[in-house]
C-alpha atoms as a PDB file:
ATOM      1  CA  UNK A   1     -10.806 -10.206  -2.167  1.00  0.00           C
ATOM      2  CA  UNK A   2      -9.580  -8.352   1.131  1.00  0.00           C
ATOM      3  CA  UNK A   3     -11.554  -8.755   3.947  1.00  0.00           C
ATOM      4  CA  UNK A   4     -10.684  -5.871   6.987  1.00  0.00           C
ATOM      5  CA  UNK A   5     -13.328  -6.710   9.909  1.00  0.00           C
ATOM      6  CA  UNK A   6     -13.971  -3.910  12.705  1.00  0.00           C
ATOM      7  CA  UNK A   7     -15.530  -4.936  15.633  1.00  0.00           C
ATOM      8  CA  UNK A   8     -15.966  -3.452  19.109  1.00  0.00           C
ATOM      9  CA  UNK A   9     -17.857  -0.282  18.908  1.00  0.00           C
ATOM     10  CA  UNK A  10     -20.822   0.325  20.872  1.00  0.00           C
ATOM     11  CA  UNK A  11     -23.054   3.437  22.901  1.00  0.00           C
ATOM     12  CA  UNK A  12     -21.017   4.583  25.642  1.00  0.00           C
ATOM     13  CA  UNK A  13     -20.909   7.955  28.493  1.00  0.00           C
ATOM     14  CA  UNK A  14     -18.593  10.132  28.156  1.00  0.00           C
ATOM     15  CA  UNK A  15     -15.453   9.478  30.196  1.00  0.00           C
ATOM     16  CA  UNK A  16     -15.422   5.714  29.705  1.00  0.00           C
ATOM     17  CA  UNK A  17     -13.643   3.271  27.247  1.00  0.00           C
ATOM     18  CA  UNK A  18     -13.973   0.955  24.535  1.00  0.00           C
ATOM     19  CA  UNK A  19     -11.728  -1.537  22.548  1.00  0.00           C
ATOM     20  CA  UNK A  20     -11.689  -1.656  18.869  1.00  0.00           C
ATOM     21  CA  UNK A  21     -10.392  -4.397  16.638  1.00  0.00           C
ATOM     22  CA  UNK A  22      -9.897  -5.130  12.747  1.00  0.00           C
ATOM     23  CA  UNK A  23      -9.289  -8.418  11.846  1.00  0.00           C
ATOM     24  CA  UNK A  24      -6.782  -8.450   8.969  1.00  0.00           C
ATOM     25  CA  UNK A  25      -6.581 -11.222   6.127  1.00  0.00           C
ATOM     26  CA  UNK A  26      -3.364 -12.828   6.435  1.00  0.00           C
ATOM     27  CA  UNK A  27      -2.288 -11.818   3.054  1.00  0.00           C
ATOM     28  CA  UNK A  28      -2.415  -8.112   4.123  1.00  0.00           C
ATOM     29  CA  UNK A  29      -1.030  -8.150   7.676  1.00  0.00           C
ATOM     30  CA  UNK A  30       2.175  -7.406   6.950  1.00  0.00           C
ATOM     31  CA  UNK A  31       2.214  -4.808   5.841  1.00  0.00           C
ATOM     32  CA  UNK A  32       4.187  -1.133   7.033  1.00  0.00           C
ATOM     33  CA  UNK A  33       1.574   0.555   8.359  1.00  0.00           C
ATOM     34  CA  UNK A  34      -1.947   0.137   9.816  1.00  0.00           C
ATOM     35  CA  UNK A  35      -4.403   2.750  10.714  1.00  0.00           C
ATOM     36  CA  UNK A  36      -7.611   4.025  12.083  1.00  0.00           C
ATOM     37  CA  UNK A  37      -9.583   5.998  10.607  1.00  0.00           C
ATOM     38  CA  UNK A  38     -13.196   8.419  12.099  1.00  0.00           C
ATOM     39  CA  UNK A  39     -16.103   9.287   9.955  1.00  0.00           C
ATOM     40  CA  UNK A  40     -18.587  11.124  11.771  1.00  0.00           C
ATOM     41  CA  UNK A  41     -21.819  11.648   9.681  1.00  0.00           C
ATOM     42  CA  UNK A  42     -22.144  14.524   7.397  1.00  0.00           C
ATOM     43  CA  UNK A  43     -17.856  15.156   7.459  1.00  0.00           C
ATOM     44  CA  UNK A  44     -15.090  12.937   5.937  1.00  0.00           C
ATOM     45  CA  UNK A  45     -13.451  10.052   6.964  1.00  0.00           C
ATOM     46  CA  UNK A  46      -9.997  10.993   8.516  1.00  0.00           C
ATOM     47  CA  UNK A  47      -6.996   9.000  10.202  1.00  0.00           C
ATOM     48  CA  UNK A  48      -6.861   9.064  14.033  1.00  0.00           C
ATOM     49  CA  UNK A  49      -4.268   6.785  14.387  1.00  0.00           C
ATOM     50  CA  UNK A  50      -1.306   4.587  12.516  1.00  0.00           C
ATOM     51  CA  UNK A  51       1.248   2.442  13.549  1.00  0.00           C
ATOM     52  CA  UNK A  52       4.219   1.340  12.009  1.00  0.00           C
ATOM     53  CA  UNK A  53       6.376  -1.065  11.982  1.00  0.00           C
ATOM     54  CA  UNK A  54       9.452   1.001  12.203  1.00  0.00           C
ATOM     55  CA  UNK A  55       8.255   3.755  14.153  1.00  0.00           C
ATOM     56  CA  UNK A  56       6.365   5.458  16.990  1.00  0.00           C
ATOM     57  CA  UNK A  57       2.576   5.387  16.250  1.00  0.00           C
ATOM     58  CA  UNK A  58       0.714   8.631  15.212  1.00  0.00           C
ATOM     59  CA  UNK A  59      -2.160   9.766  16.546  1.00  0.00           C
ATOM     60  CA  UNK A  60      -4.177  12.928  15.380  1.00  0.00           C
ATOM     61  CA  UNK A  61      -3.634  15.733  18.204  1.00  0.00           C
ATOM     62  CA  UNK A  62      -7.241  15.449  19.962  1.00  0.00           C
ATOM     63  CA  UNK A  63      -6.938  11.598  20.672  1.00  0.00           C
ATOM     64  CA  UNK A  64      -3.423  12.132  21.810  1.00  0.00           C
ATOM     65  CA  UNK A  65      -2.857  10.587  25.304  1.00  0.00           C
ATOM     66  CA  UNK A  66      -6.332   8.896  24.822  1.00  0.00           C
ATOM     67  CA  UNK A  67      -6.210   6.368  22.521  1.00  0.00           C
ATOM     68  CA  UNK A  68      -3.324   3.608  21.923  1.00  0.00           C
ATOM     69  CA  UNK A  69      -3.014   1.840  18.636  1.00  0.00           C
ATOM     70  CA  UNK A  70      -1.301  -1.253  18.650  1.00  0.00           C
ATOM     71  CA  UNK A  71      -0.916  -4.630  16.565  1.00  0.00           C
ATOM     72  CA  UNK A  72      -1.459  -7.862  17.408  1.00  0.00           C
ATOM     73  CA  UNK A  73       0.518 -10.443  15.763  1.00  0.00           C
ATOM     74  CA  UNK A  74      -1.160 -13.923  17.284  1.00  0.00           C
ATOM     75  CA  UNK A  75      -4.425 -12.753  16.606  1.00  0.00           C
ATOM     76  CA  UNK A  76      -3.880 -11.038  13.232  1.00  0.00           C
ATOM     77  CA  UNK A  77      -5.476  -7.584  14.372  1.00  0.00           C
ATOM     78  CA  UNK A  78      -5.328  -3.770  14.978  1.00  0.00           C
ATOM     79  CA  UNK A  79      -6.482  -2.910  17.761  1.00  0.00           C
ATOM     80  CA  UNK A  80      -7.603   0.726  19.358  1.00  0.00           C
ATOM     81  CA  UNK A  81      -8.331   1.217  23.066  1.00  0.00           C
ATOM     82  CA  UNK A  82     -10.217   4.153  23.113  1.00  0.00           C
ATOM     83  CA  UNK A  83     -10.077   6.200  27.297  1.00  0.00           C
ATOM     84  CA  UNK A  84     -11.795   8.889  28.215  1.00  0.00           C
ATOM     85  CA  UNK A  85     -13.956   9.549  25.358  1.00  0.00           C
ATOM     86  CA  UNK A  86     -15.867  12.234  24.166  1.00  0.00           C
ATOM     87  CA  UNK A  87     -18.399  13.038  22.462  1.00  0.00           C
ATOM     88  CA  UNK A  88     -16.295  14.153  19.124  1.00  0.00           C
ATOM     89  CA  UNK A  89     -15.294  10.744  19.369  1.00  0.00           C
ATOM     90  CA  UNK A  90     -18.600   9.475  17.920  1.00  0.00           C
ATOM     91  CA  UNK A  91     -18.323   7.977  14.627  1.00  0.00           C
ATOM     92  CA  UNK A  92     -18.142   5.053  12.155  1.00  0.00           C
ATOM     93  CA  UNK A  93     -14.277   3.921  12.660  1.00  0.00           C
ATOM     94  CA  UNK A  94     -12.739   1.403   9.802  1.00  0.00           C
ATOM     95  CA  UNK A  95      -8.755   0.540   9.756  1.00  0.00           C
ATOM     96  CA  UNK A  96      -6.856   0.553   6.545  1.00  0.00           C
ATOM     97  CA  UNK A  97      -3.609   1.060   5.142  1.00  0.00           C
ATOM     98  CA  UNK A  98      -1.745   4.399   4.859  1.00  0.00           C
ATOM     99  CA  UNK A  99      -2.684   5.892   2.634  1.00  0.00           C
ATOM    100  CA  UNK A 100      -5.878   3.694   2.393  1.00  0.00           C
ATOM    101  CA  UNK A 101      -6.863   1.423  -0.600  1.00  0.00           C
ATOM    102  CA  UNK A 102     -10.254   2.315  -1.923  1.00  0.00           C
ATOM    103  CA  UNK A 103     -11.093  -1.572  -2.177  1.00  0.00           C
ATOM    104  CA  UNK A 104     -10.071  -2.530   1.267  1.00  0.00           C
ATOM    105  CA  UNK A 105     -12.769  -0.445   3.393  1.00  0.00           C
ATOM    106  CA  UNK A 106     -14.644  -2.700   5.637  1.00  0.00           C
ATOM    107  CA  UNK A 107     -18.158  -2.053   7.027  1.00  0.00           C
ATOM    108  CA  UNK A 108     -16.642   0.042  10.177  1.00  0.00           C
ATOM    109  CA  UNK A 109     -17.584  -0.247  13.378  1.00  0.00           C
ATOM    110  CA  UNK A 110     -20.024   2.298  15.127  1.00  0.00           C
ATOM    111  CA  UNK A 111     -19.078   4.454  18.067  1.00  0.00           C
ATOM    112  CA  UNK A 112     -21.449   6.656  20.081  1.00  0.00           C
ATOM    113  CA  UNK A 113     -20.212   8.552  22.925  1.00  0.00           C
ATOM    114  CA  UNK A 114     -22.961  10.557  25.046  1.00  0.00           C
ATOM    115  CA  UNK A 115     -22.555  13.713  26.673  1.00  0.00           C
END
């Protein structure tokens, strides 16, 4: 069984920052390509950011310049810093593959940016 652990989100103002991580099962890490991914309630739950191993990260246009994805290899996570957020930030936010496996969703982590 995969286990994919989000941690980090939390109420915050607009304008400020928080740090998401997913804590990957060793058996998975590996892998090409780990993302983020938003589900705000009512609407579908859509990438915001990937990262690769053999290329520049991706990052959906409104978290551009805001948000860094990254990977980090001691501690076996993915990580998100999240700047300057807004309140269209707000949202459940699981990582996953790309494209994701149905059996690897985690329990998210919520995020709830006031205006």
């Amino acid at each position: 069984q995969v286990h994919l652990v989000e941690s980090g989100g939390d109420l915050v103002q607009a304008g400020g920052s928080l740090r998401l991580t997913c804590t990957i099962d060793k058996s998975i890490f590996n892998i090409n390509r780990w993302c983020w991914y938003r589900q705000a309630a009512g609407q579908s739950r859509d990438m915001v950011a990937c990262e690769t191993i053999y290329d520049q990260p991706r990052y959906v246009n409104s978290v551009k310049g805001r948000f860094t994805i990254s990977r980090d290899y001691a501690r076996r996570q993915s990580t998100l810093q999240m700047n300057n957020l807004k309140a269209e930030d707000t949202g459940v936010y699981y990582c996953n593959a790309d494209p994701p496996y149905t059996d690897w969703w985690g329990q998210g982590t919520q995020v709830t940016v006031s205006s």
